[in-house]
C-alpha atoms as a PDB file:
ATOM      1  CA  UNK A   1       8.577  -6.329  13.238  1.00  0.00           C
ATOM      2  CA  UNK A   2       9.892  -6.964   9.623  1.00  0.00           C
ATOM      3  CA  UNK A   3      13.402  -6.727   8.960  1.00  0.00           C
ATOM      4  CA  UNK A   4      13.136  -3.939   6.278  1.00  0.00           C
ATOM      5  CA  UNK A   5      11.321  -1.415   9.002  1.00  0.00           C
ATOM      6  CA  UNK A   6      14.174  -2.296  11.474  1.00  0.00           C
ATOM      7  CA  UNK A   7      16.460  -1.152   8.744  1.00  0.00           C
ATOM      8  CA  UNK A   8      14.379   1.617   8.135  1.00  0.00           C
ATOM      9  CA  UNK A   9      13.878   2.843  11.796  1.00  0.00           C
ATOM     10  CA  UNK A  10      17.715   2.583  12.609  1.00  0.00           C
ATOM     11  CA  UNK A  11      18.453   4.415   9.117  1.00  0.00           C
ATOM     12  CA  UNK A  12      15.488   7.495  10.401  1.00  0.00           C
ATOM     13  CA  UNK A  13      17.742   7.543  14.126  1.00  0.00           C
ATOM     14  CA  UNK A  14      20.860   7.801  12.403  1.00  0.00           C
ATOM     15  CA  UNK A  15      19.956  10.206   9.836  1.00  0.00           C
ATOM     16  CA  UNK A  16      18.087  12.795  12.552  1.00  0.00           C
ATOM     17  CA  UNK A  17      20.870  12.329  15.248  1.00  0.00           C
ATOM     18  CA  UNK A  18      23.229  13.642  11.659  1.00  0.00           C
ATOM     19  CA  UNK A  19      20.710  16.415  11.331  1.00  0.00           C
ATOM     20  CA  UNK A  20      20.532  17.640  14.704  1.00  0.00           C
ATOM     21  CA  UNK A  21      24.376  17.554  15.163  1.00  0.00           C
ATOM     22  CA  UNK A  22      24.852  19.634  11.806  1.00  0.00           C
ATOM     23  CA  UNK A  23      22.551  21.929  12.465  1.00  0.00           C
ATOM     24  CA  UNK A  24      23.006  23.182  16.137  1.00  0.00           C
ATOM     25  CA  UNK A  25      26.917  22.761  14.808  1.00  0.00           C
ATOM     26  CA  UNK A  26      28.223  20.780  17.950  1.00  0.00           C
ATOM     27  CA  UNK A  27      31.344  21.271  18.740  1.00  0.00           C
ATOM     28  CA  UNK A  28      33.800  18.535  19.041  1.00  0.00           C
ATOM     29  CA  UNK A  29      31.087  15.646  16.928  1.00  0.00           C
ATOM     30  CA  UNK A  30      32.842  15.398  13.807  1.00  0.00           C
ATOM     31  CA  UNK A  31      33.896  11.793  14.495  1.00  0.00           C
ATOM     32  CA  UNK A  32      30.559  11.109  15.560  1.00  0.00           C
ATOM     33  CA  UNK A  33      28.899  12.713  12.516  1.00  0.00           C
ATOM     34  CA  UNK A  34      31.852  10.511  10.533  1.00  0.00           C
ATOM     35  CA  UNK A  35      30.495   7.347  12.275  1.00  0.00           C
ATOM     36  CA  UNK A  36      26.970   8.141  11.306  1.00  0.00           C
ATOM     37  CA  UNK A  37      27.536   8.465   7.796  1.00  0.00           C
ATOM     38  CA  UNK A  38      29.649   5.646   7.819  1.00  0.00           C
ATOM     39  CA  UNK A  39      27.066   3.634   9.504  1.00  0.00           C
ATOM     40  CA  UNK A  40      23.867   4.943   6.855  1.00  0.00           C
ATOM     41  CA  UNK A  41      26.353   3.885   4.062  1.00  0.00           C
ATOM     42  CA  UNK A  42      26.690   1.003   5.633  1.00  0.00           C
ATOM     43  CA  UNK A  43      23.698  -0.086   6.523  1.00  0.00           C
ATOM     44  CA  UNK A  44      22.275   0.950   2.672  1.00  0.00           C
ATOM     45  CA  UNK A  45      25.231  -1.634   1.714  1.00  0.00           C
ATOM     46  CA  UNK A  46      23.543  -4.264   3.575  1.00  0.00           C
ATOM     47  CA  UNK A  47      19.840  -3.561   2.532  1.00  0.00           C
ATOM     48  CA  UNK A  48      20.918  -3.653  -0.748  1.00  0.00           C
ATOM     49  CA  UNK A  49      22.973  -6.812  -0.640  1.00  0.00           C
ATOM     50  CA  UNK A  50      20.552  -8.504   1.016  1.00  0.00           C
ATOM     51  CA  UNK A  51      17.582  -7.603  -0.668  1.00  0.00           C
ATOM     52  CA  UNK A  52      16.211 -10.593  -2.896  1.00  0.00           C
ATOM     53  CA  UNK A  53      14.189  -8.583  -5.811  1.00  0.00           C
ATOM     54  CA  UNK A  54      11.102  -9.964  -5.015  1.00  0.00           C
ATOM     55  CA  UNK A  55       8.161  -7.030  -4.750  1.00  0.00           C
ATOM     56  CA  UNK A  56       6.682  -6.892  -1.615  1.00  0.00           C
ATOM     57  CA  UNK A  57       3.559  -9.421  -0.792  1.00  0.00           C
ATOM     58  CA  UNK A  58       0.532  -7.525  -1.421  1.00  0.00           C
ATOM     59  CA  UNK A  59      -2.033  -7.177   1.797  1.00  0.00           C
ATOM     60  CA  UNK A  60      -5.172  -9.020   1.875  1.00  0.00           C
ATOM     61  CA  UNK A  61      -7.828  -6.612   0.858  1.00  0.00           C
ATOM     62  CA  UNK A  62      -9.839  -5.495   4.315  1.00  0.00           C
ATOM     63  CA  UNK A  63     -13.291  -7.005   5.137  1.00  0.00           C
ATOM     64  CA  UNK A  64     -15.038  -3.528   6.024  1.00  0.00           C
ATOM     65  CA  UNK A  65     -18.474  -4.997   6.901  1.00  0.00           C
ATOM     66  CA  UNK A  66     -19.928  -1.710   7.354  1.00  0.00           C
ATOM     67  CA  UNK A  67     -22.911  -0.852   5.373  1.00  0.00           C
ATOM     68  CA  UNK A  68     -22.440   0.592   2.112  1.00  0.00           C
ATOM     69  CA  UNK A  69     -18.550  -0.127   1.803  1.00  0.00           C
ATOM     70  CA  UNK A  70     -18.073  -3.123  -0.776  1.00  0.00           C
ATOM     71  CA  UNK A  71     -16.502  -6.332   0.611  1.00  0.00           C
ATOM     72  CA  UNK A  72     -13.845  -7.000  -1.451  1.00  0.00           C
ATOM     73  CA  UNK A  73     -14.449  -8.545  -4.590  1.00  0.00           C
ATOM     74  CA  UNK A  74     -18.289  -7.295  -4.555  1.00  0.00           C
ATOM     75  CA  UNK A  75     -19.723  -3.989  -5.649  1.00  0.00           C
ATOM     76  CA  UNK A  76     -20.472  -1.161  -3.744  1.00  0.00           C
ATOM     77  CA  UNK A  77     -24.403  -1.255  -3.384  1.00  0.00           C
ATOM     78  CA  UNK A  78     -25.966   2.336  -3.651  1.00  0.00           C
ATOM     79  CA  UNK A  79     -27.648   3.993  -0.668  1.00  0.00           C
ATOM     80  CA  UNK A  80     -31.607   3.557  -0.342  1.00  0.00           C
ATOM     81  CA  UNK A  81     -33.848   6.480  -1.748  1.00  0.00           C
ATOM     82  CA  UNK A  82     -35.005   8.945   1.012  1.00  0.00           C
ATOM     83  CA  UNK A  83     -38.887   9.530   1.233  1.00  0.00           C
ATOM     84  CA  UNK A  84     -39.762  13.206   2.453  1.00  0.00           C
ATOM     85  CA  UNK A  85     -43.310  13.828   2.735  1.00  0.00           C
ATOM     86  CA  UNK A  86     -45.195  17.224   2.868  1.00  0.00           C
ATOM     87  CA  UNK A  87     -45.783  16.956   6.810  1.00  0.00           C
ATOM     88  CA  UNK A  88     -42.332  16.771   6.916  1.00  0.00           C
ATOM     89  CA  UNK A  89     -41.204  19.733   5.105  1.00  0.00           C
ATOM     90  CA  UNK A  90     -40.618  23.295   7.196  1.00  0.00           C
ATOM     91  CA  UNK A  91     -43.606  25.657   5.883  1.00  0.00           C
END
């Protein structure tokens, strides 16, 4: 798992364990809610310092294979024509 969706999956438990205890009004969790926003700040500190700048490395494009879906770098080829002939229509 990459670092930054570590970061991001402890930030999402922290931030909903906030939510729930503000919202059903807990008694008695103030110092926990006061850890948890000490901890989000804290751990937004750290992303930040240790973020480099550089953008995120693109994905390889996907090699589909299935018919009608362009490879990448190709173009799409269109569908063949359909042929209907007159047995085939309902009279």
């Amino acid at each position: 798992m990459k670092p930054v969706l570590i970061k991001l999956a402890i930030a999402i438990v922290l931030f909903l364990s906030w939510v729930i205890l503000v919202v059903m009004k807990v008694q008695g969790a103030e110092d926990l809610v006061s850890f948890i926003k000490t901890a989000l700040e804290g751990l937004g500190l750290y992303h930040a310092l240790t973020w480099d700048g550089a953008p995120a490395p693109e994905a390889e494009p996907a090699q589909s294979g299935a018919p009608g879906v362009p490879v990448a770098g190709e173009a799409a080829t269109p569908p063949a024509a359909a042929t209907v002939t007159d047995s085939e229509i309902p009279q």
